[in-house]
PDB file of N, CA and C in Angstrom:
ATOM      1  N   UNK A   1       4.908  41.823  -9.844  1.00  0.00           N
ATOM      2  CA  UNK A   1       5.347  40.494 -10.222  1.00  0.00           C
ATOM      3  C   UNK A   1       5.826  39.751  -8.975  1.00  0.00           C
ATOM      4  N   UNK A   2       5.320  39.012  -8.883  1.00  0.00           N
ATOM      5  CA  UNK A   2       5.468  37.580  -8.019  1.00  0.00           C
ATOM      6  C   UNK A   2       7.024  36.949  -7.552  1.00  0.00           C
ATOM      7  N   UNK A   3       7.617  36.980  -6.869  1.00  0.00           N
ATOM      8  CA  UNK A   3       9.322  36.455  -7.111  1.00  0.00           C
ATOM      9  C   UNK A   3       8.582  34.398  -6.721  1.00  0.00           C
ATOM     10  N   UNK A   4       9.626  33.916  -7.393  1.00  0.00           N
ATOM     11  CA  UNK A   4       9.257  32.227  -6.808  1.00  0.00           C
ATOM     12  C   UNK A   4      11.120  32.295  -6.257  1.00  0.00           C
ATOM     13  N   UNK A   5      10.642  31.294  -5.434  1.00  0.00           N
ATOM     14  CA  UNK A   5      12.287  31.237  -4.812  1.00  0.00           C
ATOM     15  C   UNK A   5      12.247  29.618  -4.512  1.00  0.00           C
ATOM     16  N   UNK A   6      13.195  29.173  -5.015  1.00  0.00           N
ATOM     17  CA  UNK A   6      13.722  27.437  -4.920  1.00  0.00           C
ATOM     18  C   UNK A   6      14.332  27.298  -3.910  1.00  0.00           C
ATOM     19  N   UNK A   7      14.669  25.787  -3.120  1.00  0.00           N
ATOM     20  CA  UNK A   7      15.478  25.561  -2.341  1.00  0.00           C
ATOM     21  C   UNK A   7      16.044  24.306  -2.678  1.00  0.00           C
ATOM     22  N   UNK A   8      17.455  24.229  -2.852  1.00  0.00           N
ATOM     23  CA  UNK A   8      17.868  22.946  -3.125  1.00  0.00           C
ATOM     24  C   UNK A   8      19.066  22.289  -1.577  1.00  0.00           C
ATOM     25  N   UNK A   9      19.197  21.559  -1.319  1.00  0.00           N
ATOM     26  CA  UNK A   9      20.011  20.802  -0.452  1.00  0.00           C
ATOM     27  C   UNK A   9      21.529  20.121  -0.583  1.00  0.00           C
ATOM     28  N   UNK A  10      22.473  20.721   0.049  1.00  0.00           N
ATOM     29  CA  UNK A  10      23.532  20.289  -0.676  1.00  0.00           C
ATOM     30  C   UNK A  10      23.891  20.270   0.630  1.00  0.00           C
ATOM     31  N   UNK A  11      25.233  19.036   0.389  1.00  0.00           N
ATOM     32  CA  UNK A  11      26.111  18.335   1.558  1.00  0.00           C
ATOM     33  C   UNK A  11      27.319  19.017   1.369  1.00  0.00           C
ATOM     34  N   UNK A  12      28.366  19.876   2.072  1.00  0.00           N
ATOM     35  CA  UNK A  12      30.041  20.178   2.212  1.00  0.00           C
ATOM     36  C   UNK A  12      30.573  19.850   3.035  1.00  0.00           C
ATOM     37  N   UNK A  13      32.009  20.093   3.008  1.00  0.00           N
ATOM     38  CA  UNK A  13      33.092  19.806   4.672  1.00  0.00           C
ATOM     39  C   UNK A  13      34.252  20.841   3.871  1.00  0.00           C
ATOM     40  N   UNK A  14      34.634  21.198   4.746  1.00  0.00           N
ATOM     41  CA  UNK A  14      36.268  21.744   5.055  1.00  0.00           C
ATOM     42  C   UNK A  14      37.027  20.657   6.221  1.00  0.00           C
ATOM     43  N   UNK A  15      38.389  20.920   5.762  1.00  0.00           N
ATOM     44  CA  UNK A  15      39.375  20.700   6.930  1.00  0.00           C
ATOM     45  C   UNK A  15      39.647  22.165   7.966  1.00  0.00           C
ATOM     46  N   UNK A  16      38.691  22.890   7.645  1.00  0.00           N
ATOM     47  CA  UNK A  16      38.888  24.048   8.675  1.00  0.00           C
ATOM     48  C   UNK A  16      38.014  24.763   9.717  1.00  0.00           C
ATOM     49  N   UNK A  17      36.831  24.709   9.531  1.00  0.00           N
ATOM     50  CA  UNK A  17      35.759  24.873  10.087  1.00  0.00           C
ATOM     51  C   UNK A  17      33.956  24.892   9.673  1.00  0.00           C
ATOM     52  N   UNK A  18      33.309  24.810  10.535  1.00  0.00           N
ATOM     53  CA  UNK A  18      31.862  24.479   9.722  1.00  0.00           C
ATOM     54  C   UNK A  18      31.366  25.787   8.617  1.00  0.00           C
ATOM     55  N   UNK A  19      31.884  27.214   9.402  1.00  0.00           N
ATOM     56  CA  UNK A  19      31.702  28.572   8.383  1.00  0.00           C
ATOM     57  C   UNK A  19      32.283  28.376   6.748  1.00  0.00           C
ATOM     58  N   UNK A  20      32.967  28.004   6.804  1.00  0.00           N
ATOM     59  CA  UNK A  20      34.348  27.464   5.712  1.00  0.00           C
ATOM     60  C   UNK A  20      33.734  26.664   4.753  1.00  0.00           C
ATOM     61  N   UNK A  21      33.006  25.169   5.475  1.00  0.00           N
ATOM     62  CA  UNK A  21      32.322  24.189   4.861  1.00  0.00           C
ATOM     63  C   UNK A  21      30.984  25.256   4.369  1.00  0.00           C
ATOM     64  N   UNK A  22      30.067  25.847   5.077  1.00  0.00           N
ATOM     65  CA  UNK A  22      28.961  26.603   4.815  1.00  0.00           C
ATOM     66  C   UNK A  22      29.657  27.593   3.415  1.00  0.00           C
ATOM     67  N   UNK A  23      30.561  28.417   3.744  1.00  0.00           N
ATOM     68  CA  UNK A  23      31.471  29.484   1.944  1.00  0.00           C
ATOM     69  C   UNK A  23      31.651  28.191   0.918  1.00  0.00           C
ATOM     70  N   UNK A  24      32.205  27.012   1.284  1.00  0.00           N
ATOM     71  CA  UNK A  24      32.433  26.549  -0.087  1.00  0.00           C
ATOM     72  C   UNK A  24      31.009  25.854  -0.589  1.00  0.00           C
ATOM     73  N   UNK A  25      30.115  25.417   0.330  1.00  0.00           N
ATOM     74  CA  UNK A  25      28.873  25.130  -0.244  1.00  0.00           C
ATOM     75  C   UNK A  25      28.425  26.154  -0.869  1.00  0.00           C
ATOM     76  N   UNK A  26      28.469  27.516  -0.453  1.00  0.00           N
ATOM     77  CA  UNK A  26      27.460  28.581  -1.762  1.00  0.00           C
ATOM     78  C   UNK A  26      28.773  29.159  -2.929  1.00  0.00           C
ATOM     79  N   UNK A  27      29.525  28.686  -2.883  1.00  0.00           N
ATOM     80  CA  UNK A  27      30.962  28.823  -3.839  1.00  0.00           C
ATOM     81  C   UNK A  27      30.679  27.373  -5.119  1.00  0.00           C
ATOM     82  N   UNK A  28      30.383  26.760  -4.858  1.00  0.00           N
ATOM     83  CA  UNK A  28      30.097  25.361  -5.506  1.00  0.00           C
ATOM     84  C   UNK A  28      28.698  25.413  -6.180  1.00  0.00           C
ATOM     85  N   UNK A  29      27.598  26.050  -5.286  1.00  0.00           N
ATOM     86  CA  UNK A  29      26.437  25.678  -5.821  1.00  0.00           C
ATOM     87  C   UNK A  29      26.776  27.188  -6.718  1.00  0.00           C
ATOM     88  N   UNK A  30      27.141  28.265  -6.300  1.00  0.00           N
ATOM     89  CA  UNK A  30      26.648  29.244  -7.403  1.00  0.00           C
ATOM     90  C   UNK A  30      27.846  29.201  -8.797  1.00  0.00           C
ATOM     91  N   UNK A  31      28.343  28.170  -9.393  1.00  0.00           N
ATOM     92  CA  UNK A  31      28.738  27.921 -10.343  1.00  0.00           C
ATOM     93  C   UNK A  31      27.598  26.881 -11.166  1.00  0.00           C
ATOM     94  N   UNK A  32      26.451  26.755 -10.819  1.00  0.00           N
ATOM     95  CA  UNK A  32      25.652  26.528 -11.644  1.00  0.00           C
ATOM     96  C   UNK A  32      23.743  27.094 -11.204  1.00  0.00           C
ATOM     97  N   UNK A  33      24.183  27.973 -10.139  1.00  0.00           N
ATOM     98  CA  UNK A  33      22.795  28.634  -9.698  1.00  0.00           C
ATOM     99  C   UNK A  33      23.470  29.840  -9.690  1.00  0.00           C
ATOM    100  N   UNK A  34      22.196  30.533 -10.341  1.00  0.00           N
ATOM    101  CA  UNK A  34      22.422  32.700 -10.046  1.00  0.00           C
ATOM    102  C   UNK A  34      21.119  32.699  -9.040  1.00  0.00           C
ATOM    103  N   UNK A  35      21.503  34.208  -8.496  1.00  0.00           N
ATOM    104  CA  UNK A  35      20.398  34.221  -7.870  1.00  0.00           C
ATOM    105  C   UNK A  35      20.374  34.061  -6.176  1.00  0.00           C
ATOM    106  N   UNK A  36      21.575  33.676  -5.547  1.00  0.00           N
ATOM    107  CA  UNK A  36      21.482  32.896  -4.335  1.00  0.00           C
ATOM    108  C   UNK A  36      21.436  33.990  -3.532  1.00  0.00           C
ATOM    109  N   UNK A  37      20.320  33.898  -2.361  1.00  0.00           N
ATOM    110  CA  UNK A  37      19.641  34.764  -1.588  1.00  0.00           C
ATOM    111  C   UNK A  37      19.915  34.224  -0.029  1.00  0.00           C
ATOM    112  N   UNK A  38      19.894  33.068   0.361  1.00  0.00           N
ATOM    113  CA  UNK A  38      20.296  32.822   1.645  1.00  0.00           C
ATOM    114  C   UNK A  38      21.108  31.296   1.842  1.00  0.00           C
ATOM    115  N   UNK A  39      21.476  30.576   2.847  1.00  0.00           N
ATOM    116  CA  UNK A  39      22.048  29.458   3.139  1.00  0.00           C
ATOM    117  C   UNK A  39      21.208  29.062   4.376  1.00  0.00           C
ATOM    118  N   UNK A  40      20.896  28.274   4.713  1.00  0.00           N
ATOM    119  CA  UNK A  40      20.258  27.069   6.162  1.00  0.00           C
ATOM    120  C   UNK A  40      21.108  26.244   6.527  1.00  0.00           C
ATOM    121  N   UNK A  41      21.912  26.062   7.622  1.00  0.00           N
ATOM    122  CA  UNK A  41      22.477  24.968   7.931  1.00  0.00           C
ATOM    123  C   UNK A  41      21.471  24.629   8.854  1.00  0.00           C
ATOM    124  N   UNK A  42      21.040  22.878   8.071  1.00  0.00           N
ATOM    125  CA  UNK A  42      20.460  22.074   8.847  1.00  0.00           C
ATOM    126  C   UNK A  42      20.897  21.091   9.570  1.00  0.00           C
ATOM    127  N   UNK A  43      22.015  20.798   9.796  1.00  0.00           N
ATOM    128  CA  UNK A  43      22.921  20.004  10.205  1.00  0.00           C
ATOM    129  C   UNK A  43      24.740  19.963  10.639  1.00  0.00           C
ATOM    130  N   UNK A  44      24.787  19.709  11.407  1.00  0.00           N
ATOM    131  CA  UNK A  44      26.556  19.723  10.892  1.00  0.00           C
ATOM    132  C   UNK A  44      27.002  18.483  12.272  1.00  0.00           C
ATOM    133  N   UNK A  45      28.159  18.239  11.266  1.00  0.00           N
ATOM    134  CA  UNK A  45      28.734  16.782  12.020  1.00  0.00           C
ATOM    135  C   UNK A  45      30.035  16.927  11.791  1.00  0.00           C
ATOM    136  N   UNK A  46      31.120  16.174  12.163  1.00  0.00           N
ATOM    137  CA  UNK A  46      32.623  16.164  12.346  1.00  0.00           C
ATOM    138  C   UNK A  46      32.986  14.749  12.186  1.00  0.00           C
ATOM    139  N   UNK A  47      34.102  14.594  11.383  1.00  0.00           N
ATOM    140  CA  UNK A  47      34.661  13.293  11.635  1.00  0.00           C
ATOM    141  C   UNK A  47      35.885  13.707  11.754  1.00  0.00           C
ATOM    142  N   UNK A  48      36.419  12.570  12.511  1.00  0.00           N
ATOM    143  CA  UNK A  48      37.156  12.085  14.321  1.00  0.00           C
ATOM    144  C   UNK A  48      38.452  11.013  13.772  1.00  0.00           C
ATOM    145  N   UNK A  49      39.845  11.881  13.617  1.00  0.00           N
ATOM    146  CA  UNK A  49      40.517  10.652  13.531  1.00  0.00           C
ATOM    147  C   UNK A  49      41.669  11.201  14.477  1.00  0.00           C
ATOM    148  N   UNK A  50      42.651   9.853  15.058  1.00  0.00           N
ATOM    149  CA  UNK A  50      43.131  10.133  16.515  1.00  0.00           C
ATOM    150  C   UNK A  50      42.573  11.150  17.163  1.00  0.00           C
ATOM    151  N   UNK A  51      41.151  11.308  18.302  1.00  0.00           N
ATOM    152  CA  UNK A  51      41.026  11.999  19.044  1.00  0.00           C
ATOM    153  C   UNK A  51      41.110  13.468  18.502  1.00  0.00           C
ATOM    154  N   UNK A  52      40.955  14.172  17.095  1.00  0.00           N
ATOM    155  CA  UNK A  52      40.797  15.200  16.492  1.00  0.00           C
ATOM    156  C   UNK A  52      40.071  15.243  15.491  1.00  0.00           C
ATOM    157  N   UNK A  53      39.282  16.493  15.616  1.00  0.00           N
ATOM    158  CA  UNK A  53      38.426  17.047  14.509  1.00  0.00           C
ATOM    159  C   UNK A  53      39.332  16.805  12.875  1.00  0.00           C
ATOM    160  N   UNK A  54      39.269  16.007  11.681  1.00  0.00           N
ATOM    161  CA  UNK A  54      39.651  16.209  10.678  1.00  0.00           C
ATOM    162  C   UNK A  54      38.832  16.784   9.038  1.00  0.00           C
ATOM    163  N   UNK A  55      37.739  16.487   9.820  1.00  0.00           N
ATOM    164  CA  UNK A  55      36.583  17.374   8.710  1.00  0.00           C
ATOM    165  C   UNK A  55      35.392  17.733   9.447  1.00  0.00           C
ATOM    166  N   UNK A  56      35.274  18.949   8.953  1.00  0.00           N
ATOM    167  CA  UNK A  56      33.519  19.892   9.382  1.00  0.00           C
ATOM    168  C   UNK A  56      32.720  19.805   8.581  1.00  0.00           C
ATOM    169  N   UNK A  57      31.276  18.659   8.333  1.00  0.00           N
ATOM    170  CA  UNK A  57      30.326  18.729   7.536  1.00  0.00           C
ATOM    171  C   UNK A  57      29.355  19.537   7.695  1.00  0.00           C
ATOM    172  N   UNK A  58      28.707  19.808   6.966  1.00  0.00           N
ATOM    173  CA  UNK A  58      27.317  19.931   7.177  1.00  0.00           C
ATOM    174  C   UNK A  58      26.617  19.529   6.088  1.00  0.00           C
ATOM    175  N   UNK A  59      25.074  19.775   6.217  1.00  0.00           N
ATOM    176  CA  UNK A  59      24.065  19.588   5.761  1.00  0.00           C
ATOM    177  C   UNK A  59      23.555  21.333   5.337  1.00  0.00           C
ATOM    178  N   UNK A  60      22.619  21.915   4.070  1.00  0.00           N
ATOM    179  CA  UNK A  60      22.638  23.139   3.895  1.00  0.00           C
ATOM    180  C   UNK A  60      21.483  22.763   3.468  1.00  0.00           C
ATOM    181  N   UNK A  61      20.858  24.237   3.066  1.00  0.00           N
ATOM    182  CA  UNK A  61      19.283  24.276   2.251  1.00  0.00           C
ATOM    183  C   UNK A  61      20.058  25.916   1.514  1.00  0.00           C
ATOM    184  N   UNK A  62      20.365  25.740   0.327  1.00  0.00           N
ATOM    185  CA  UNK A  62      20.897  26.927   0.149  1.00  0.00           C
ATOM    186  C   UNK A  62      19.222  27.472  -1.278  1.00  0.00           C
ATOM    187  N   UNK A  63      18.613  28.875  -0.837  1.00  0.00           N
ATOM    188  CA  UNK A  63      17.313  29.554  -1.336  1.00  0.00           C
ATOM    189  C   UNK A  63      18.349  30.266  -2.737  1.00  0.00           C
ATOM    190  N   UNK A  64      17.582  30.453  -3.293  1.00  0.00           N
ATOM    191  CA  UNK A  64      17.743  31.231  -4.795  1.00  0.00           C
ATOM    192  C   UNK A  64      16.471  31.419  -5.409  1.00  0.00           C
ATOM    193  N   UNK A  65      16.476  32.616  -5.783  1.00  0.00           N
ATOM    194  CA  UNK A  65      15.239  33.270  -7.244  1.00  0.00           C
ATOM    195  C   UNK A  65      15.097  32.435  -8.352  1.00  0.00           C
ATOM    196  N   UNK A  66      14.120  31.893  -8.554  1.00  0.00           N
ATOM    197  CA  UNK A  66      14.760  32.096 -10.308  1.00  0.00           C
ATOM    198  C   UNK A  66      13.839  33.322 -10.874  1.00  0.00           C
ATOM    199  N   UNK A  67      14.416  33.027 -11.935  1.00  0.00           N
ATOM    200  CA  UNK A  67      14.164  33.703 -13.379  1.00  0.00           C
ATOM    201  C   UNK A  67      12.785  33.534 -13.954  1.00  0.00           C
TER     202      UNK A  67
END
């Protein structure tokens, strides 16, 4: 049997670091996806207030099986 595997795209941030932002993106998506097999960060950016890092974004491609 054949596995099919999806990829969907989801945006996060922490106030703590981009790893952090990357855990709560597959913490978020797998409350409505089973199945989750890897994460992609395709992106990541920071926004800047007085001269300091105050949020770590990124951009993700998080893979899952289905059923």
């Amino acid at each position: 049997m054949s596995k099919v595997v999806k990829v969907i795209e989801v945006l996060s941030q922490s106030d703590k670091s981009w790893e952090d932002a990357a855990q709560k993106a597959v913490t978020e998506a797998s409350k409505s996806v089973r199945n989750i097999k890897s994460i992609y960060i395709k992106d990541k950016s920071a926004k800047v207030k007085d001269n300091k890092i105050v949020k770590y974004r990124i951009t993700a491609k998080i893979s899952f099986l289905i059923d």
